[in-house]
N, C-alpha and C. Protein backbone atom coordinates (compact mmCIF):
# COMPACT_ATOMS: atom_id res chain seq x y z
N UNK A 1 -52.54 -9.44 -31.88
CA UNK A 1 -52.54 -9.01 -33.27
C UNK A 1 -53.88 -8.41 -33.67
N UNK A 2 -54.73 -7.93 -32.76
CA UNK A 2 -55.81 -7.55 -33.18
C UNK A 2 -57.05 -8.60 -33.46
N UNK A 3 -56.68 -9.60 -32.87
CA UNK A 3 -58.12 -10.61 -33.03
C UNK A 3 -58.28 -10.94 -31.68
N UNK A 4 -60.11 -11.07 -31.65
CA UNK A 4 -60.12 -11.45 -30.00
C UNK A 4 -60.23 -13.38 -30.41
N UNK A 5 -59.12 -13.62 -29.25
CA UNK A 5 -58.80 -15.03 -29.14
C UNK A 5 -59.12 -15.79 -27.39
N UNK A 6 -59.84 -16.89 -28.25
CA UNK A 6 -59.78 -17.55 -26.33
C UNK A 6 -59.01 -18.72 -26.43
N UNK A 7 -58.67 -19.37 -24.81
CA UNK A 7 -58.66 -20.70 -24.78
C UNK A 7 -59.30 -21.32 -24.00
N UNK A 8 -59.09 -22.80 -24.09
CA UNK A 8 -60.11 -23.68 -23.53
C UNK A 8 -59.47 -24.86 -22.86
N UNK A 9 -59.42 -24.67 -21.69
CA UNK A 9 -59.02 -26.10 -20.72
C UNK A 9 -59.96 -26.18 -19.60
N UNK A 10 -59.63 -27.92 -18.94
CA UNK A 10 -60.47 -28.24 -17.83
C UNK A 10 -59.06 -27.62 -16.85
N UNK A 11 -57.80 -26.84 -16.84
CA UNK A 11 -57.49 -26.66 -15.83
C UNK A 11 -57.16 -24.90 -16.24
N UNK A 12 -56.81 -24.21 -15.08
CA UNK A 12 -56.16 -22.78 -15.30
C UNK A 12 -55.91 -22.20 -16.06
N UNK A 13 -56.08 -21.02 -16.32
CA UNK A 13 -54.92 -20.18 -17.38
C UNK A 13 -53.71 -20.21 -17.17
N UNK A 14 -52.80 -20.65 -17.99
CA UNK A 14 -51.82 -20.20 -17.44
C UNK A 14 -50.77 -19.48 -18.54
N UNK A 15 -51.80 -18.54 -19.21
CA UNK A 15 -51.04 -17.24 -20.02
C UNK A 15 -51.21 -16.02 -19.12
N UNK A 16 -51.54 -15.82 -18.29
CA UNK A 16 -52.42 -15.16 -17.01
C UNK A 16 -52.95 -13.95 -18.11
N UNK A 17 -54.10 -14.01 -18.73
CA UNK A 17 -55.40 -13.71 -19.42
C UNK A 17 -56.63 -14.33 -18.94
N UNK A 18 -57.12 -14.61 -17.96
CA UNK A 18 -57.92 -15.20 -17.49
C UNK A 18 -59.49 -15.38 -18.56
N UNK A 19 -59.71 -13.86 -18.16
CA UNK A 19 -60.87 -13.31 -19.01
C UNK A 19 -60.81 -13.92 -20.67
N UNK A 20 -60.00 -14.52 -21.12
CA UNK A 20 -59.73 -15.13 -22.40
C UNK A 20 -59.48 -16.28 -22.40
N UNK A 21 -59.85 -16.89 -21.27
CA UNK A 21 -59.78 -18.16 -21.12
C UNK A 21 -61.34 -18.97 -20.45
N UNK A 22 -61.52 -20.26 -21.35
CA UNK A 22 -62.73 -21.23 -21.05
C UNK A 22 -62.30 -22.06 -19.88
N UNK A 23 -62.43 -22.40 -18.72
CA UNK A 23 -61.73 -22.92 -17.78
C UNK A 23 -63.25 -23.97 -17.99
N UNK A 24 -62.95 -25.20 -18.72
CA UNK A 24 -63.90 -25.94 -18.72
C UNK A 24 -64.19 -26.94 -20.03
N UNK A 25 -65.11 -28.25 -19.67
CA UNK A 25 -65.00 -28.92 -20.66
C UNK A 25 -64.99 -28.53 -22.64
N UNK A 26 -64.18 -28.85 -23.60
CA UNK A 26 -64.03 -28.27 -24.46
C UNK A 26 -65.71 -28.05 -25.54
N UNK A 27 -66.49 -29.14 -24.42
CA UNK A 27 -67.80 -28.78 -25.80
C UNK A 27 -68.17 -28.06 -25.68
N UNK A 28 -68.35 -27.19 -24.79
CA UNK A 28 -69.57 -25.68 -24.19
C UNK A 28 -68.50 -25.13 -25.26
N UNK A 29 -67.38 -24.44 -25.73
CA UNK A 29 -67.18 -23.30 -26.18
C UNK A 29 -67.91 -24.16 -27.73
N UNK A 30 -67.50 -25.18 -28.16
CA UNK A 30 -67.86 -25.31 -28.96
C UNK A 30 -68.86 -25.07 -29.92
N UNK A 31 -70.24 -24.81 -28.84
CA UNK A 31 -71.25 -24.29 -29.61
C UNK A 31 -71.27 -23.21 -30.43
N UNK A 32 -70.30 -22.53 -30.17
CA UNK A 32 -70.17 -21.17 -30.78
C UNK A 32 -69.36 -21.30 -32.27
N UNK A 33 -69.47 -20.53 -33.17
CA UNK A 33 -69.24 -19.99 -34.51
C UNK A 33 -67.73 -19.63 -34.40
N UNK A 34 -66.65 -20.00 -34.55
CA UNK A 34 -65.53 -19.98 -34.42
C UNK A 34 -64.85 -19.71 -36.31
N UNK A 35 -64.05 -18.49 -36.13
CA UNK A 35 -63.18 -18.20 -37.28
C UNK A 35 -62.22 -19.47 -38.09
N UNK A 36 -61.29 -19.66 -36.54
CA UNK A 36 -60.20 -20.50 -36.49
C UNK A 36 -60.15 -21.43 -35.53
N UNK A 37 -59.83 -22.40 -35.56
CA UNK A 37 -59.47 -23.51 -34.23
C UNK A 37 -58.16 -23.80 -34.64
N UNK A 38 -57.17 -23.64 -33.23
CA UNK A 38 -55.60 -24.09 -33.08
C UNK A 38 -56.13 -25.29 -31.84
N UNK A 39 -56.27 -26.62 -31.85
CA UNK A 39 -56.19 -27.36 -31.05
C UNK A 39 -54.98 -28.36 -30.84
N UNK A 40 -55.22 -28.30 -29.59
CA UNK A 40 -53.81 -28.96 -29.07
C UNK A 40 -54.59 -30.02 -28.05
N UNK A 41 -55.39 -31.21 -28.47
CA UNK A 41 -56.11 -32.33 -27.49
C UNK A 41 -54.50 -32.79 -26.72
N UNK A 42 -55.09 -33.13 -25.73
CA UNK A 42 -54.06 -34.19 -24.71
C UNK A 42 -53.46 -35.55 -26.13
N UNK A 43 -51.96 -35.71 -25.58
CA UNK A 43 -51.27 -36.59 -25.81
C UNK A 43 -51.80 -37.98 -25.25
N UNK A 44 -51.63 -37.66 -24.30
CA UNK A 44 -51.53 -38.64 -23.57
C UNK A 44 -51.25 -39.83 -23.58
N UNK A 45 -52.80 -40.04 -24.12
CA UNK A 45 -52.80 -41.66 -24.30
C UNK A 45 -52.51 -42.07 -25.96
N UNK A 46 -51.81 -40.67 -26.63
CA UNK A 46 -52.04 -40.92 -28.66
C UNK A 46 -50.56 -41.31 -28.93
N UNK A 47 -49.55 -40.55 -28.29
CA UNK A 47 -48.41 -40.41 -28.54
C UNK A 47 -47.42 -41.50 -28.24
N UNK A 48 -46.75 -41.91 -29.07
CA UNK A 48 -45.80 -42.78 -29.77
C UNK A 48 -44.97 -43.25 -28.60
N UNK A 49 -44.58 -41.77 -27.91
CA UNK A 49 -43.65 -41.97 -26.63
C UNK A 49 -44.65 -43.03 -25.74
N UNK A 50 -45.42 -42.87 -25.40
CA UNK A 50 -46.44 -43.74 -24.39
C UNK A 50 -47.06 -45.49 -24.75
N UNK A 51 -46.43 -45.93 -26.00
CA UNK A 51 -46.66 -47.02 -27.16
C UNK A 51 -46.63 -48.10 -25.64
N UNK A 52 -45.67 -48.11 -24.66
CA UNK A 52 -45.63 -49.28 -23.69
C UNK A 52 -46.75 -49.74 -22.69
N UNK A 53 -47.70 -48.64 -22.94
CA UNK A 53 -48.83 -48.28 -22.03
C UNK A 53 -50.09 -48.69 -22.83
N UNK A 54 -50.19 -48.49 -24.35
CA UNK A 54 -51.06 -48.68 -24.58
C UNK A 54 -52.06 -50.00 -24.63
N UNK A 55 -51.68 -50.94 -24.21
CA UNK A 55 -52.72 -52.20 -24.04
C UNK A 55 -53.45 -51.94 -22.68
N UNK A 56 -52.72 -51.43 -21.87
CA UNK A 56 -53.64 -50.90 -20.66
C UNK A 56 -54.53 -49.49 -20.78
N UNK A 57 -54.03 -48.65 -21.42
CA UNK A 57 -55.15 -47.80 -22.17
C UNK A 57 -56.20 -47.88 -22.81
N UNK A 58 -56.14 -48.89 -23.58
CA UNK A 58 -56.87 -49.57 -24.68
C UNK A 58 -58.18 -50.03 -23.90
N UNK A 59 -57.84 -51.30 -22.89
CA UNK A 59 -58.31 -52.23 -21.86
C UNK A 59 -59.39 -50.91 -20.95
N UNK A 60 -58.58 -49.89 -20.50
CA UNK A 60 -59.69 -49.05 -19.94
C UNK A 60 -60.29 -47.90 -20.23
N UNK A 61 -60.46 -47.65 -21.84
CA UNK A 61 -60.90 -46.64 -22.52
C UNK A 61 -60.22 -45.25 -22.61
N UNK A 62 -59.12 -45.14 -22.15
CA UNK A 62 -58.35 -43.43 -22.03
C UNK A 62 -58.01 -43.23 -23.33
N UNK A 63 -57.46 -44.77 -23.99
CA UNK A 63 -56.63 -44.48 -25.50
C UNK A 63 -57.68 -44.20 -26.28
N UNK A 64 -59.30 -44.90 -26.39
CA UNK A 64 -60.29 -44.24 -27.36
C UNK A 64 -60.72 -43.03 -26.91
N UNK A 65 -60.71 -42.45 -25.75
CA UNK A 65 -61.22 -41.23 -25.24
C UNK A 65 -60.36 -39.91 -25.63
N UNK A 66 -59.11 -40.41 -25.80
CA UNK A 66 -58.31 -39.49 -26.67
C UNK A 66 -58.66 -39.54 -27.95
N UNK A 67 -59.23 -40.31 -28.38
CA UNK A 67 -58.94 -40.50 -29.97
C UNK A 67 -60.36 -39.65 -30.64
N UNK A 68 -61.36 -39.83 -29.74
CA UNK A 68 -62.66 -39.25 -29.63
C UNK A 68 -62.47 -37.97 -29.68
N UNK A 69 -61.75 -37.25 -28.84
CA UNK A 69 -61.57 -35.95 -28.30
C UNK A 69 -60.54 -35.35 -29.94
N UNK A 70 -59.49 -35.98 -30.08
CA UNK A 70 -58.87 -35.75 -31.11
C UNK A 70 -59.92 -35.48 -31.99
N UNK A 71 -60.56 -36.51 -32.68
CA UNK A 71 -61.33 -36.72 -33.79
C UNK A 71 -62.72 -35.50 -33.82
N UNK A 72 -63.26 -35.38 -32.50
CA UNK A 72 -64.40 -33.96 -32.26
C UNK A 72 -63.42 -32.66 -33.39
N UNK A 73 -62.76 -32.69 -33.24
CA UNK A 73 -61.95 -31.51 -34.16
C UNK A 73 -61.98 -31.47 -35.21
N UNK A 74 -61.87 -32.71 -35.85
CA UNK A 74 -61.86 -33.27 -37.76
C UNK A 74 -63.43 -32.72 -38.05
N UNK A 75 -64.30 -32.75 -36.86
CA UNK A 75 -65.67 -32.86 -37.45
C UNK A 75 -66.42 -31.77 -37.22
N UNK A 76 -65.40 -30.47 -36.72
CA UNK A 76 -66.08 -29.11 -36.57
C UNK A 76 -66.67 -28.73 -37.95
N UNK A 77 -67.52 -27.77 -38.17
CA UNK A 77 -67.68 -26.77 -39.47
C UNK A 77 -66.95 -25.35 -39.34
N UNK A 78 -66.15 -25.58 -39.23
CA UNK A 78 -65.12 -24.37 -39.31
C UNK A 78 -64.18 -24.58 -40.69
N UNK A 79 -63.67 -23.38 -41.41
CA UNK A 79 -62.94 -23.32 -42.39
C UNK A 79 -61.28 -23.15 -42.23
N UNK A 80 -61.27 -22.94 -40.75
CA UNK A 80 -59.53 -23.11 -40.57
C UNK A 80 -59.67 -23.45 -39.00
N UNK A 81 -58.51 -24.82 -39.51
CA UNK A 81 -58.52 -25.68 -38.27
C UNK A 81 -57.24 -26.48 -38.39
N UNK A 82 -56.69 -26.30 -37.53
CA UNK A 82 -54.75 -26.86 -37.14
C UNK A 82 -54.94 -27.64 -35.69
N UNK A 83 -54.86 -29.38 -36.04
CA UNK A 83 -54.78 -30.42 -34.98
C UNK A 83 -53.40 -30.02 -34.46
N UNK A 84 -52.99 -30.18 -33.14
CA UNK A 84 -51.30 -30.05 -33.16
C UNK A 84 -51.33 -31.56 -32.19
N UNK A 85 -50.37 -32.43 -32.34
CA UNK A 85 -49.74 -33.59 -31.34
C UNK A 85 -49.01 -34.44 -32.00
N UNK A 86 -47.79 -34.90 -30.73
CA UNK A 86 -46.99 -35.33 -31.41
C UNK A 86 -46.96 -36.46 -32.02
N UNK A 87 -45.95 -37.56 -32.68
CA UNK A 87 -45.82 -37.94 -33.30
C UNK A 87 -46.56 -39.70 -32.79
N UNK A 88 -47.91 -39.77 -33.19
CA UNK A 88 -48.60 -40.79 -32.39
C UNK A 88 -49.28 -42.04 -33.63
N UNK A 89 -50.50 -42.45 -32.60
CA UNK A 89 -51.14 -43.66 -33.53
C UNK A 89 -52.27 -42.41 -34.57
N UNK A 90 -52.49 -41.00 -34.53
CA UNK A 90 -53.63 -40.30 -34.92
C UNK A 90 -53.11 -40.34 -36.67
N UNK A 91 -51.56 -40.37 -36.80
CA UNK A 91 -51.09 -40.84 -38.39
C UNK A 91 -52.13 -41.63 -38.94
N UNK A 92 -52.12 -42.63 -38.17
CA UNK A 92 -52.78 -44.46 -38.68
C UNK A 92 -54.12 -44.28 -38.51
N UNK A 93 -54.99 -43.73 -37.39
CA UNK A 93 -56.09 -43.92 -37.06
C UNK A 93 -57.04 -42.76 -37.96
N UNK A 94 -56.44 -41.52 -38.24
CA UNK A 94 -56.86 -40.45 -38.71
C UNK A 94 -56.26 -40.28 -40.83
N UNK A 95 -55.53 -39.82 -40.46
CA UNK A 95 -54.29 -39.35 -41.56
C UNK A 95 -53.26 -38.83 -41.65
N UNK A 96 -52.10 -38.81 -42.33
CA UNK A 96 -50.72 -38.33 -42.20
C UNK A 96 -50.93 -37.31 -41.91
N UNK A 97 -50.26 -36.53 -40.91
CA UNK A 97 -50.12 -35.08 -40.84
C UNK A 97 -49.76 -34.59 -41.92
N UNK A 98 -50.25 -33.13 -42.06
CA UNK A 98 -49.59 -32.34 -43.09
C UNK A 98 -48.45 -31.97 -43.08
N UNK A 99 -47.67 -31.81 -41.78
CA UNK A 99 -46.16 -31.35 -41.38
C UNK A 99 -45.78 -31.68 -40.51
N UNK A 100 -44.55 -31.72 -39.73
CA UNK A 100 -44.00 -32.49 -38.99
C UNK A 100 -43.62 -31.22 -38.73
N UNK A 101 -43.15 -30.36 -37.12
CA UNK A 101 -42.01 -29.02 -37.25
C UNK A 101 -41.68 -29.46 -36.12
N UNK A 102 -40.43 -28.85 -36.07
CA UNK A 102 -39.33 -29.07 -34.37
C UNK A 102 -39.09 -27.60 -34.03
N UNK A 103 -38.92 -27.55 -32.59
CA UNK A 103 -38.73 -26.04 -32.29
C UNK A 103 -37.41 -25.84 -32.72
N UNK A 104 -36.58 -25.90 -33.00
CA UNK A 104 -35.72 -25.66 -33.58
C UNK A 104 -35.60 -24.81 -35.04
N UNK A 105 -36.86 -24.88 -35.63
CA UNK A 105 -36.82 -24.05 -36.95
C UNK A 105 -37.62 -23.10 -36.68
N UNK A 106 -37.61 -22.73 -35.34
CA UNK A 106 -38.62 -21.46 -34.55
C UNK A 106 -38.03 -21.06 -33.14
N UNK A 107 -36.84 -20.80 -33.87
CA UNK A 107 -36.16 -20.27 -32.24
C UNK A 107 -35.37 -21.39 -30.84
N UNK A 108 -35.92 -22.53 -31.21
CA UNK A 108 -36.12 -22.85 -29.52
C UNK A 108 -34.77 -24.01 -29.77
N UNK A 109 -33.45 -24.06 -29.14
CA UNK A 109 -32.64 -25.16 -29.61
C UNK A 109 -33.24 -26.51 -28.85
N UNK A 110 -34.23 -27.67 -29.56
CA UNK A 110 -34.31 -28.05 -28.94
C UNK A 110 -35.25 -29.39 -29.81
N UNK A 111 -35.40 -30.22 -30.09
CA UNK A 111 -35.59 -31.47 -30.73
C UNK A 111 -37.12 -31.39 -29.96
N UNK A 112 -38.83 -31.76 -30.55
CA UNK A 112 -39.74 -32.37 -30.43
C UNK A 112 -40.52 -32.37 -31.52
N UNK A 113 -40.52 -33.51 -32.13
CA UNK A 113 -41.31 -33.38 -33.36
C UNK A 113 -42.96 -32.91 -32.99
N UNK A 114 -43.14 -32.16 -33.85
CA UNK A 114 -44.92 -31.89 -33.73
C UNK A 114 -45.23 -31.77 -34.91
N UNK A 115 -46.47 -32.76 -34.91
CA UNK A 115 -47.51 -32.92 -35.70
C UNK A 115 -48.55 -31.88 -36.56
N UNK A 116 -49.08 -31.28 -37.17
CA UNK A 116 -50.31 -30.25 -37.47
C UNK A 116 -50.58 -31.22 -38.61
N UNK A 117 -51.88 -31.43 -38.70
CA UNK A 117 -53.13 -31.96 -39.70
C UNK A 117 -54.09 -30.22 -39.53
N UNK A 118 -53.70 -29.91 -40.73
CA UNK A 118 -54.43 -28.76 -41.21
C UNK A 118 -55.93 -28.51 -42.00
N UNK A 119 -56.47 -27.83 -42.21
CA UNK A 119 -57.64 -27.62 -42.71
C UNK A 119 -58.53 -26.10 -43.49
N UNK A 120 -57.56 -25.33 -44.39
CA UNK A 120 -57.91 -24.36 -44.79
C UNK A 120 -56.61 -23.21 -44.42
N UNK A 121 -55.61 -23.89 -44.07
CA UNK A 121 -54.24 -22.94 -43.29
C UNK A 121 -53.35 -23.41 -44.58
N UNK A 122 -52.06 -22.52 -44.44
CA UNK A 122 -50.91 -23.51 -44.72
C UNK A 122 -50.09 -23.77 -43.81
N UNK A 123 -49.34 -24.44 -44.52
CA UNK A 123 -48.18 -24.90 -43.44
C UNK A 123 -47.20 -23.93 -42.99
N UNK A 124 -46.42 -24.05 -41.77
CA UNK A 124 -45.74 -23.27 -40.95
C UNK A 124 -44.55 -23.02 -41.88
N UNK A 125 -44.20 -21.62 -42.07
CA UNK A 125 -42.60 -21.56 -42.65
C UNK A 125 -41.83 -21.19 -41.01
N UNK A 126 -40.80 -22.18 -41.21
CA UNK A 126 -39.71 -21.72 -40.53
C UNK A 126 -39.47 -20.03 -39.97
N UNK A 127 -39.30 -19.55 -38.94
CA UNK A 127 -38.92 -18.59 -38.94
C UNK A 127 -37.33 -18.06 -38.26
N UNK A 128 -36.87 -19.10 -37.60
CA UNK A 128 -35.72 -18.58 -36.97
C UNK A 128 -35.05 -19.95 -36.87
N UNK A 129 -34.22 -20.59 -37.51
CA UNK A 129 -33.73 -22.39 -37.90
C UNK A 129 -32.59 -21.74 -36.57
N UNK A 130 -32.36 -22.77 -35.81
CA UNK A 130 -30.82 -22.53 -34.70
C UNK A 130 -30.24 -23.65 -35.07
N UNK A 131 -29.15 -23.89 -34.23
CA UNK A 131 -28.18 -25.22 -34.31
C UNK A 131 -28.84 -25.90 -33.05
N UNK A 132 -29.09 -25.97 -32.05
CA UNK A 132 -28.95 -26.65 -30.75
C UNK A 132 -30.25 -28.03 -31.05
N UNK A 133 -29.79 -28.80 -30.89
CA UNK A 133 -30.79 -29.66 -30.96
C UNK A 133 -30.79 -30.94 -29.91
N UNK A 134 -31.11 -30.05 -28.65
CA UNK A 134 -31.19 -30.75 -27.23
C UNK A 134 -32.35 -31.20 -27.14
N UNK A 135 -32.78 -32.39 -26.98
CA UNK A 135 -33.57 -33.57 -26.38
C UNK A 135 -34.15 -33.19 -25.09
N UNK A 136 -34.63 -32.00 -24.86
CA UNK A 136 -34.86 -31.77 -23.34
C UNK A 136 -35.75 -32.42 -23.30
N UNK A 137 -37.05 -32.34 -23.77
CA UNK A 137 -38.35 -32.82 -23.56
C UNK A 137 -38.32 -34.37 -22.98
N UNK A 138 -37.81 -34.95 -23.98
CA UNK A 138 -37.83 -36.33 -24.20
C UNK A 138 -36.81 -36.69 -22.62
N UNK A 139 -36.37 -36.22 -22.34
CA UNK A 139 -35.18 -36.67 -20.99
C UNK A 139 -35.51 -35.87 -19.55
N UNK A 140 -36.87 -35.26 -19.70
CA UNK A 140 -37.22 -34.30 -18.66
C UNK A 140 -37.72 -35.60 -17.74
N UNK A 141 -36.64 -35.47 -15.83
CA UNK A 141 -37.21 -36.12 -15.12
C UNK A 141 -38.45 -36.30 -14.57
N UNK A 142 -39.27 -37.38 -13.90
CA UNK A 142 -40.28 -37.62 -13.34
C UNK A 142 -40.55 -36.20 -12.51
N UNK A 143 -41.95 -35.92 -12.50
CA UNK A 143 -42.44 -34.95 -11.02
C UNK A 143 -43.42 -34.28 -11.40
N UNK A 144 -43.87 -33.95 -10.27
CA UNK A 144 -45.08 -33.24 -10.55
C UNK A 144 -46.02 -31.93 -11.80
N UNK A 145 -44.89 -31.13 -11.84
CA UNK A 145 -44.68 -30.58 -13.11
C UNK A 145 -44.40 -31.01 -14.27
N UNK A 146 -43.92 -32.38 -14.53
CA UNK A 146 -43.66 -32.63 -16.09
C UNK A 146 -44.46 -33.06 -17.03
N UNK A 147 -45.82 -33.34 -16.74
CA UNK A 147 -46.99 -33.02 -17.61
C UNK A 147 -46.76 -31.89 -18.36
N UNK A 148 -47.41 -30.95 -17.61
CA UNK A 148 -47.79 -29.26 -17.75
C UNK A 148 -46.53 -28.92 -18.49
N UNK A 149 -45.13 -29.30 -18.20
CA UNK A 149 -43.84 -28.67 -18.88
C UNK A 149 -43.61 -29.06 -20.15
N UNK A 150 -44.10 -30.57 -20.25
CA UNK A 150 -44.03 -30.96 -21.69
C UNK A 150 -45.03 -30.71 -22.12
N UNK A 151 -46.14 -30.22 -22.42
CA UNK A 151 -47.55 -29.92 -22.81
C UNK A 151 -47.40 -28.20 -23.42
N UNK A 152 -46.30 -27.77 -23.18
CA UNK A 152 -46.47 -26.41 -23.08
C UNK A 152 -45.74 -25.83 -24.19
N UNK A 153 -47.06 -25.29 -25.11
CA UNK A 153 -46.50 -24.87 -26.67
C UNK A 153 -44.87 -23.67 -26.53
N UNK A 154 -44.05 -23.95 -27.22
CA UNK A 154 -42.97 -23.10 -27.60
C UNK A 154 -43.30 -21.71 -27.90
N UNK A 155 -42.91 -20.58 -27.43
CA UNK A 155 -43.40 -19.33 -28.39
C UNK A 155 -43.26 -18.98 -29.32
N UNK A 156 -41.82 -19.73 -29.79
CA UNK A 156 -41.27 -19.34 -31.36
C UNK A 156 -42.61 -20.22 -32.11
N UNK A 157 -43.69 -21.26 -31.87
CA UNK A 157 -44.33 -21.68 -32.67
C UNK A 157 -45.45 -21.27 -32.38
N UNK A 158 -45.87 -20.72 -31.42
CA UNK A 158 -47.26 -19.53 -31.24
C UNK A 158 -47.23 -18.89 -31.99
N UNK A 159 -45.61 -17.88 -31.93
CA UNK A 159 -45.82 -16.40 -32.56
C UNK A 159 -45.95 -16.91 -34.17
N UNK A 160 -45.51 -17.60 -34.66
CA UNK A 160 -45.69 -18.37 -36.32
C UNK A 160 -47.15 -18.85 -36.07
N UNK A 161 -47.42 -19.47 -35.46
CA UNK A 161 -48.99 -19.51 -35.73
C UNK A 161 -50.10 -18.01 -35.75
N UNK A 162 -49.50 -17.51 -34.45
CA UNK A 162 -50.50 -15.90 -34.64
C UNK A 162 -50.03 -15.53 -35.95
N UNK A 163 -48.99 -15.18 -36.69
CA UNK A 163 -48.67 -14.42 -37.84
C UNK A 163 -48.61 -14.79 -39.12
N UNK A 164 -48.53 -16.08 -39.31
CA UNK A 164 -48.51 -16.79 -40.46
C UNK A 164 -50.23 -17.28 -40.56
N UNK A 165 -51.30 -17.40 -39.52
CA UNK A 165 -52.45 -18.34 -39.50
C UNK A 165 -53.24 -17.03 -39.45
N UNK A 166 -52.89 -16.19 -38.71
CA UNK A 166 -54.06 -15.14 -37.80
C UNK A 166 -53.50 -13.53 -38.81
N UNK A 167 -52.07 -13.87 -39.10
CA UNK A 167 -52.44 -12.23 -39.55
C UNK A 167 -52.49 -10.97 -38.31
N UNK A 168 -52.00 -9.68 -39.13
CA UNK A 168 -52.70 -8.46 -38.38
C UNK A 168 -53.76 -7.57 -39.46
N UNK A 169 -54.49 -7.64 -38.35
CA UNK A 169 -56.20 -7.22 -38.84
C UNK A 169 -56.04 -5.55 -39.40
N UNK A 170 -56.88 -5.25 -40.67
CA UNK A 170 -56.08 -4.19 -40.59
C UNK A 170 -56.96 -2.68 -39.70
């Protein structure tokens, strides 16, 4: 849309944009003067689905190390900033999200609640509501890939974030 945009992980690109991508811990980009932040911290150890795990999280620091990593975001100086994860303890520990959206009111037939705690944005309007409201996520078998598969933003809620958050520049 006319804005130069990066991202930032400790693993690969895998929008294959390389050159627009931080392949590395999230504080180095940080130093920099940023317009907008869309962060999406690891679930992992926050999310609601994982509730059976958490006393052993707790016991070896992953569940505060998420919460840390989450929370680095609340405390940027930036004027627009969208937390995204799903539906976890960051309610209780942080504050209610501002919205709750399912891909489903963005194209995708398909049930996962997600979270955004906003900061100078508004909230997502719907752009394409379907009927299908398949549980894939939540029922996706064990394997090597199902990290990375469930981790992996919808496009119907990208392209609403580039256009509703980001605009075209004129």
């Amino acid at each position: 849309m006319g804005h130069e945009a990066y991202s930032c992980d400790i693993l690969p690109c895998s929008g294959g944009h390389p050159e627009w991508h931080y392949e590395c811990d999230i504080i180095i980009p940080l130093f920099k003067r940023w317009d907008m932040i869309i962060a999406f911290p690891p679930c992992t150890h926050l999310a609601v689905s994982g509730a059976r795990w958490f006393k052993e999280k707790i016991e070896d620091g992953r569940q505060q190390a998420g919460i840390d990593l989450f929370r680095l975001f609340t405390y940027l100086e930036c004027d627009k900033i969208a937390i995204e994860n799903p539906i976890g303890i960051m309610s209780t520990l942080y504050r209610k999200p501002d919205q709750i959206i399912q891909p489903w009111q963005f194209g995708h037939g398909e049930t996962k609640a997600t979270c955004l705690w906003l900061k100078g944005l508004p909230l997502l309007t719907p752009t394409d509501i379907v009927s299908g409201r398949d549980q894939r996520i939540w029922r996706m078998a064990p394997g090597p890939e199902r990290a990375r598969m469930r981790s992996t933003t919808y496009s119907g809620i990208a392209d609403a974030m580039a256009d509703q958050w980001g605009g075209k520049t004129p």
